[in-house]
C-alpha atoms as a PDB file:
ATOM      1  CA  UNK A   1      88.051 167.614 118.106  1.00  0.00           C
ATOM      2  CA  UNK A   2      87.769 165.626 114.828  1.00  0.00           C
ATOM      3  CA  UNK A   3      90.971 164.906 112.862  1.00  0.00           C
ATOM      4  CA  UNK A   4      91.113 165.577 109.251  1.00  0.00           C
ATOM      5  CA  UNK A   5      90.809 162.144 108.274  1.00  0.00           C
ATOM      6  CA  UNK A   6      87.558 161.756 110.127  1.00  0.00           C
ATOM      7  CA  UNK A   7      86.333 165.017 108.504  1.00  0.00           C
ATOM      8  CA  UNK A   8      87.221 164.142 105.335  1.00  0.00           C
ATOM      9  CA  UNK A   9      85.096 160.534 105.769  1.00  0.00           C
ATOM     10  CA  UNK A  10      82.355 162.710 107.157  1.00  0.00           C
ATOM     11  CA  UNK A  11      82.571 165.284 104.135  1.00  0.00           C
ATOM     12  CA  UNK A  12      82.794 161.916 102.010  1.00  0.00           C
ATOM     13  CA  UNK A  13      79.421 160.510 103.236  1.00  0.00           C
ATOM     14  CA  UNK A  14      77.847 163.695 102.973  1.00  0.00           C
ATOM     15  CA  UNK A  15      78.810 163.725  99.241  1.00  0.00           C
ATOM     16  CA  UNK A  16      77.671 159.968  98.552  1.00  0.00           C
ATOM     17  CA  UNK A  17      73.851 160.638 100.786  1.00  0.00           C
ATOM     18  CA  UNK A  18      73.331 163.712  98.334  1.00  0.00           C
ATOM     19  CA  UNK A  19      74.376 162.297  95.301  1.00  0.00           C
ATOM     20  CA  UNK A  20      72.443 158.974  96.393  1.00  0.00           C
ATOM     21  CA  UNK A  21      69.359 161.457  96.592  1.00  0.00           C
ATOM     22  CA  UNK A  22      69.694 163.932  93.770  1.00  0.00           C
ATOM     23  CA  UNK A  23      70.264 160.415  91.990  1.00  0.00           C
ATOM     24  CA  UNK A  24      67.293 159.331  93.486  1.00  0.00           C
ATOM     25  CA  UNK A  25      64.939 162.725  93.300  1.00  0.00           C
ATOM     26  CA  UNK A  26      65.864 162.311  89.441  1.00  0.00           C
ATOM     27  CA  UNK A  27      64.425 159.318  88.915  1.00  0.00           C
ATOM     28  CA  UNK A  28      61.348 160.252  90.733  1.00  0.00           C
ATOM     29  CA  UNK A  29      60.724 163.448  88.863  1.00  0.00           C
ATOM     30  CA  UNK A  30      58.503 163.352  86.158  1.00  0.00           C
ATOM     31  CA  UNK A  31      58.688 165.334  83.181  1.00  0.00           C
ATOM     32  CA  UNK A  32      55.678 166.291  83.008  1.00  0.00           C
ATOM     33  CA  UNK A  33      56.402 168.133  86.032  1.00  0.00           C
ATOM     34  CA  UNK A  34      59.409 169.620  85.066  1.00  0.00           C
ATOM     35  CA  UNK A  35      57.231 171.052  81.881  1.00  0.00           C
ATOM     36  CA  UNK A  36      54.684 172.461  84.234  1.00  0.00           C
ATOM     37  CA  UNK A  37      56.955 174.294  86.664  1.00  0.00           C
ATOM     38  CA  UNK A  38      58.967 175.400  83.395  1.00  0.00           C
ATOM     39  CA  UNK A  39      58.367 179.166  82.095  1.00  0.00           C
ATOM     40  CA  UNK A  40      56.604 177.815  79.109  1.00  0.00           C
ATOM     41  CA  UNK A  41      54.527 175.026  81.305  1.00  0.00           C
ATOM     42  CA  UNK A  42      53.321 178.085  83.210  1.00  0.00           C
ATOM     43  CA  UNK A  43      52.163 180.166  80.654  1.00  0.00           C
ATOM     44  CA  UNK A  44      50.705 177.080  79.088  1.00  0.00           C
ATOM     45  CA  UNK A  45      48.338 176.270  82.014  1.00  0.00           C
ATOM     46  CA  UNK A  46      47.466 179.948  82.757  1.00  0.00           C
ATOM     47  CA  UNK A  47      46.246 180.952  78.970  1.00  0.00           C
ATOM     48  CA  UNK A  48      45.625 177.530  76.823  1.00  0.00           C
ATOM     49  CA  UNK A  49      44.381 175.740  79.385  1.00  0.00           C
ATOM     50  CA  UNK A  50      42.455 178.149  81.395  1.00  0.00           C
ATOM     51  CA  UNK A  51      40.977 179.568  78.156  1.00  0.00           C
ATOM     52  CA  UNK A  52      39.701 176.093  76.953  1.00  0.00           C
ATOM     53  CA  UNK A  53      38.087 175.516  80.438  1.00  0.00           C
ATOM     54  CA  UNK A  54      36.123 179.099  80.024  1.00  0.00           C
ATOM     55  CA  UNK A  55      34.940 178.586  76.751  1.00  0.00           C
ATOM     56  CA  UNK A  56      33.711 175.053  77.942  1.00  0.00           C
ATOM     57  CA  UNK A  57      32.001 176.940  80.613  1.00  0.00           C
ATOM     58  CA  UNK A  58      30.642 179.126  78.504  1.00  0.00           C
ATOM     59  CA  UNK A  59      29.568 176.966  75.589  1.00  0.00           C
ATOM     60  CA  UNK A  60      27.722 174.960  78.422  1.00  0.00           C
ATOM     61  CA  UNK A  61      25.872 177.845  79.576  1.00  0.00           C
ATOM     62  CA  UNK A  62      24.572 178.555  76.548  1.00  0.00           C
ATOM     63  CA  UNK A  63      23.533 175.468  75.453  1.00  0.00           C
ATOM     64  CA  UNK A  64      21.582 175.136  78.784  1.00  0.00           C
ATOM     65  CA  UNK A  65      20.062 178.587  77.974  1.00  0.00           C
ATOM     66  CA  UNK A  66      19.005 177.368  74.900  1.00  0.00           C
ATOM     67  CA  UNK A  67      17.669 174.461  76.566  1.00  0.00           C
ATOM     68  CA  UNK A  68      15.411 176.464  79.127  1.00  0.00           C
ATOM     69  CA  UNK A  69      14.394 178.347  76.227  1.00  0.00           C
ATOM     70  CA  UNK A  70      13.265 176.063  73.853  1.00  0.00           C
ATOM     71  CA  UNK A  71      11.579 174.028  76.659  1.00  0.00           C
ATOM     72  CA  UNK A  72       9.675 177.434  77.966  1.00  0.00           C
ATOM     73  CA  UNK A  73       8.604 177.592  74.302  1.00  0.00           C
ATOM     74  CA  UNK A  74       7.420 174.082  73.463  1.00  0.00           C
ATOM     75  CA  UNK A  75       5.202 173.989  76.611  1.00  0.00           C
ATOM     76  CA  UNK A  76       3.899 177.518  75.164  1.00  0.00           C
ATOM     77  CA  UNK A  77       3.131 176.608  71.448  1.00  0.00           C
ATOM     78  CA  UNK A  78       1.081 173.244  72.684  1.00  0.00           C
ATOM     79  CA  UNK A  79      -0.857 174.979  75.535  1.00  0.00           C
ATOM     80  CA  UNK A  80      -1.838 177.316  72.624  1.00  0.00           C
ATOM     81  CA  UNK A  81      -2.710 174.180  70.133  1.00  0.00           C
ATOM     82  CA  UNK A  82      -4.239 172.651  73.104  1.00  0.00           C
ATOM     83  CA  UNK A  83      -6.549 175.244  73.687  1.00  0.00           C
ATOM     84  CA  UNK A  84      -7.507 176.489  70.273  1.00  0.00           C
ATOM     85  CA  UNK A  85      -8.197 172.923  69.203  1.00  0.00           C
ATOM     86  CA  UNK A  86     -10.648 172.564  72.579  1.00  0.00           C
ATOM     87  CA  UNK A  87     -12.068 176.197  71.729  1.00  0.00           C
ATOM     88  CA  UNK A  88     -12.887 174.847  68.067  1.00  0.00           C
ATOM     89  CA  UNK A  89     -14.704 171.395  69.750  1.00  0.00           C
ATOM     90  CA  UNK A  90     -16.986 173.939  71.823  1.00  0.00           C
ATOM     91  CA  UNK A  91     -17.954 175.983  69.527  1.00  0.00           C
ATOM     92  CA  UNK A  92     -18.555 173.126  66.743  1.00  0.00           C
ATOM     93  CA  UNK A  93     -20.616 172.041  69.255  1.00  0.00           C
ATOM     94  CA  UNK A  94     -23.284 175.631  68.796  1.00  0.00           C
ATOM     95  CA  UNK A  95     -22.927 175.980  65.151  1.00  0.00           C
ATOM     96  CA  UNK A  96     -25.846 174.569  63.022  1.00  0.00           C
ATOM     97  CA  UNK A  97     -24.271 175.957  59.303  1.00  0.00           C
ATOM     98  CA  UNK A  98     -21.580 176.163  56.872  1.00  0.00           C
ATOM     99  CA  UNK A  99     -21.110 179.689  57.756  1.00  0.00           C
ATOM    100  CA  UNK A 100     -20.930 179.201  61.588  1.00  0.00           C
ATOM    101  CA  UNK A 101     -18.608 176.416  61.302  1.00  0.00           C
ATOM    102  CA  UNK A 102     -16.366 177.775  58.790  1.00  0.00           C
ATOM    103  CA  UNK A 103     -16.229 180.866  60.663  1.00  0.00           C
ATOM    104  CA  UNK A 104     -15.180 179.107  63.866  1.00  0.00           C
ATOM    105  CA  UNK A 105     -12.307 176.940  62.304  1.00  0.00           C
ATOM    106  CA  UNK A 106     -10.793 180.173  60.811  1.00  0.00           C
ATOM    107  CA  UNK A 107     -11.366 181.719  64.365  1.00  0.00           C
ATOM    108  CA  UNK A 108     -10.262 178.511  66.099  1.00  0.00           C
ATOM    109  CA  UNK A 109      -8.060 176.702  63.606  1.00  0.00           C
ATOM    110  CA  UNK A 110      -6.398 178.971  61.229  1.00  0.00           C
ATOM    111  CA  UNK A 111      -6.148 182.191  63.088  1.00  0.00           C
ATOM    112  CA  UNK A 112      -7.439 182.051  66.433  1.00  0.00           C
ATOM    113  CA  UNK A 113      -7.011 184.320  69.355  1.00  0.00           C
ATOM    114  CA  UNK A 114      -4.035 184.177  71.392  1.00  0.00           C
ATOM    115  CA  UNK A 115      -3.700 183.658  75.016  1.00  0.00           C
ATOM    116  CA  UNK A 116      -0.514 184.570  75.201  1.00  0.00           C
ATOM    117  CA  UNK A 117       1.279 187.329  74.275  1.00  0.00           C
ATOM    118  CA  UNK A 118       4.392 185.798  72.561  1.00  0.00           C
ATOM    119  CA  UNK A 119       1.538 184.636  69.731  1.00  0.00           C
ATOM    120  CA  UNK A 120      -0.417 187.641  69.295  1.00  0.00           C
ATOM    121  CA  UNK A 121      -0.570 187.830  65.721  1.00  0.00           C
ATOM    122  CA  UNK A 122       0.408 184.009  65.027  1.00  0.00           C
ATOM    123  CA  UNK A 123      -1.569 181.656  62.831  1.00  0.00           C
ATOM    124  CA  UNK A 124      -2.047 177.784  63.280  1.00  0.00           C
ATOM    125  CA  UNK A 125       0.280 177.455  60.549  1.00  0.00           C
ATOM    126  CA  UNK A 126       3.186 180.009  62.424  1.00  0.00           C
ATOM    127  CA  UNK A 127       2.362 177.885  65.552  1.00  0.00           C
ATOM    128  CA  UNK A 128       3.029 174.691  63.765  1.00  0.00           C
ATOM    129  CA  UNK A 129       6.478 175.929  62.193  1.00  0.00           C
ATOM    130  CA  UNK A 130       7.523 177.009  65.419  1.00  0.00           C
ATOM    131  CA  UNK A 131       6.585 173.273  66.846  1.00  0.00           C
ATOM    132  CA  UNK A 132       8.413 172.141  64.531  1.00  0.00           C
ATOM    133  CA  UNK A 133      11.928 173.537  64.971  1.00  0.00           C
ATOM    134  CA  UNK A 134      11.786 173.041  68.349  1.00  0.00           C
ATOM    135  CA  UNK A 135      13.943 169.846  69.152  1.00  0.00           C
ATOM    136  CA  UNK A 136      13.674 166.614  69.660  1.00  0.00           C
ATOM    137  CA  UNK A 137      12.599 165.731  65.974  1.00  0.00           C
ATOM    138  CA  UNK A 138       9.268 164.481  67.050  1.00  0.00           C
ATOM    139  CA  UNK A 139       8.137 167.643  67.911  1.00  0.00           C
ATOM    140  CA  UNK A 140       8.230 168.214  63.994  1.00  0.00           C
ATOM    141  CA  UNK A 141       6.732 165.146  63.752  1.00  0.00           C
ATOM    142  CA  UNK A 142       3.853 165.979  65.948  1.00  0.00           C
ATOM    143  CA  UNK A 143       3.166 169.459  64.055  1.00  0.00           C
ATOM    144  CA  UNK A 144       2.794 167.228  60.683  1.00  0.00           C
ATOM    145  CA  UNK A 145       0.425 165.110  62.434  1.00  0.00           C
ATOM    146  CA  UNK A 146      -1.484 168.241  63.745  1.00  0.00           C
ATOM    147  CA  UNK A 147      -1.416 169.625  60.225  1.00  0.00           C
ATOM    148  CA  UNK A 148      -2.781 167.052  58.859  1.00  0.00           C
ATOM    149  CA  UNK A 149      -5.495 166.534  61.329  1.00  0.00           C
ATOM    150  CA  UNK A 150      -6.697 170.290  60.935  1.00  0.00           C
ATOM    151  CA  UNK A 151      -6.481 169.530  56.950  1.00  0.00           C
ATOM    152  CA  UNK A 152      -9.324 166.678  57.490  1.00  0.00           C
ATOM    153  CA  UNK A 153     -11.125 168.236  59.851  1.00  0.00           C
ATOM    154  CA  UNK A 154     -11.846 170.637  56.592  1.00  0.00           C
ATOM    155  CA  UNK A 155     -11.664 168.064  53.555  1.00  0.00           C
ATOM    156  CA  UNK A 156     -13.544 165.645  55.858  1.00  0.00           C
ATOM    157  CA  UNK A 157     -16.701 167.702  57.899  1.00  0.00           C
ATOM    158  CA  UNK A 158     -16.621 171.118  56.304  1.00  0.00           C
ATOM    159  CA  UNK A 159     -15.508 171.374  52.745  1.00  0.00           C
ATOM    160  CA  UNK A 160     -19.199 169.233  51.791  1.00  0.00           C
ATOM    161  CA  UNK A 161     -21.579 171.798  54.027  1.00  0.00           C
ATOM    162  CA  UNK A 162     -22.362 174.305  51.677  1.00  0.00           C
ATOM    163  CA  UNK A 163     -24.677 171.981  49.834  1.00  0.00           C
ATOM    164  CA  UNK A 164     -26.583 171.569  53.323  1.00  0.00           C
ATOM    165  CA  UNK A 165     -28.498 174.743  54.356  1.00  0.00           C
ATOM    166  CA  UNK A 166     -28.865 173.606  58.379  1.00  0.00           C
ATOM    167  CA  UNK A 167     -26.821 170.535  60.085  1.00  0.00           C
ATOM    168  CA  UNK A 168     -28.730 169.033  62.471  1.00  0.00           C
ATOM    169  CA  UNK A 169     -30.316 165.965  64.089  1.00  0.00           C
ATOM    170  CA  UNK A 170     -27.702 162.675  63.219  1.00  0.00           C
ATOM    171  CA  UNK A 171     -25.962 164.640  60.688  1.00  0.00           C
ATOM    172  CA  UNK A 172     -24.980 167.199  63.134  1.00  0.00           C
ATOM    173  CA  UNK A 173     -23.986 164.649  65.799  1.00  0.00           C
ATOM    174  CA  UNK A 174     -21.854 162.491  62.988  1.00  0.00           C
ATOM    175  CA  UNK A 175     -19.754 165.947  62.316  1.00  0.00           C
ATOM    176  CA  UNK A 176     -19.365 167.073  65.828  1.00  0.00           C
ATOM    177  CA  UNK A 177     -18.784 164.007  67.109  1.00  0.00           C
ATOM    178  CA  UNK A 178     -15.903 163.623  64.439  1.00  0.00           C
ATOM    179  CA  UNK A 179     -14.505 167.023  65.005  1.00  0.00           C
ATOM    180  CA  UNK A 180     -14.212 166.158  68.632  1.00  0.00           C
ATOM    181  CA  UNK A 181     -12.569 162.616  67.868  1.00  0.00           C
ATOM    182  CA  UNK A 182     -10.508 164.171  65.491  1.00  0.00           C
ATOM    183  CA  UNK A 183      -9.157 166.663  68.408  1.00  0.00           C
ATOM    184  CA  UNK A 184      -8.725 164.331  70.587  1.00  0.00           C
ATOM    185  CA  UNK A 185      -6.723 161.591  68.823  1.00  0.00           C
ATOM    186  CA  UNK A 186      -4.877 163.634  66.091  1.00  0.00           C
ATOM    187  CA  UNK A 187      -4.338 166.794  68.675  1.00  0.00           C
ATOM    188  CA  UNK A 188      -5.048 166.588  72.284  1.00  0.00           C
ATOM    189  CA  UNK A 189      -3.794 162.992  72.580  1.00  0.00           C
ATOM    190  CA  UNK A 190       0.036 163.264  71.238  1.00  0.00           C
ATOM    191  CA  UNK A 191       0.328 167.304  73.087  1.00  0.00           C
ATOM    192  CA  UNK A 192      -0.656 165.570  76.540  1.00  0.00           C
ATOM    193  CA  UNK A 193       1.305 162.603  75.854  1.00  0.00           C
ATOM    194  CA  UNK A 194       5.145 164.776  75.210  1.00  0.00           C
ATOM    195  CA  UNK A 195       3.341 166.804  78.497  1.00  0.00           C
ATOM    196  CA  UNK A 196       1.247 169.517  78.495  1.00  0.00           C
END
């Protein structure tokens, strides 16, 4: 059996060790840790925090959406340019008068045929618009330059033939051969290099 003086040195050293450690477990506590096991620090994390970390979510989600989208749609609008531009070469190629070739850049050029749905009723000029709106700038950049290169193939190999009743022999080959380098450096060239 202990005496009283030995308990009360044992009761004594118990008192110092947890003193020593609340003194000690103070220190070590931080307060942002108090704040985050507090009421408020609770209620903090669970709606301000949690709520900024959805709408992040969210706002990336979208803007990957729009990504998808406006990749989906850039590949459509140049295979359309692509192909009515070709289409125009080929049948430049089997027209022999003003008429014929006029008729073939409105066809081809200004308001050609759609292969796809989404551009069913779309002109070259609604095609270029859309081009152009779809980021990076360049692509705007790109529909300027195909603008312009559909503008000279008219100012430069058409807007003269009505003083020429047939176009043939070296005449013929200057203007297709133009069209055709005209498609192929001002059209063809800078939709294959951004990928087709």
């Amino acid at each position: 059996m202990l005496t009283p003086e030995e308990k009360d040195k044992i009761n004594a050293e118990e008192i110092f060790r947890s003193e020593t450690r609340k003194h000690y477990e103070s220190r070590n506590k931080s307060k942002l840790w108090t704040f985050l096991n507090s009421g408020f620090g609770l209620w903090f994390l669970s709606s301000i925090v949690l709520g900024f970390v959805v709408w992040a979510y969210q706002r990336y989600t979208q803007y990957e959406i729009q990504r998808k989208y406006n990749e989906q749609l850039l590949a459509k609008v140049k295979y359309e340019i692509y192909m009515d531009a070709w289409e125009y070469v080929s049948a430049a190629e089997h027209s022999h008068n003003y008429g014929e070739y006029s008729a073939k850049f409105a066809t081809n050029l200004q308001r050609p045929l759609a292969r796809l749905q989404l551009f069913k009723d779309a002109t070259v000029d609604e095609l270029m618009w859309d081009l152009s709106y779809i980021p990076p700038k360049s692509n705007s950049d790109m529909a300027h330059g195909i603008s312009n290169t559909i503008a000279s193939i008219w100012r430069d190999d058409l807007e003269w033939m009505p003083t020429i009743n047939e176009i043939k022999g070296p005449v013929k080959t200057w203007v297709d051969n133009d069209i055709k380098q005209k498609i192929t450096y001002g059209i063809s060239d800078p939709i294959k290099e951004t990928g087709l």
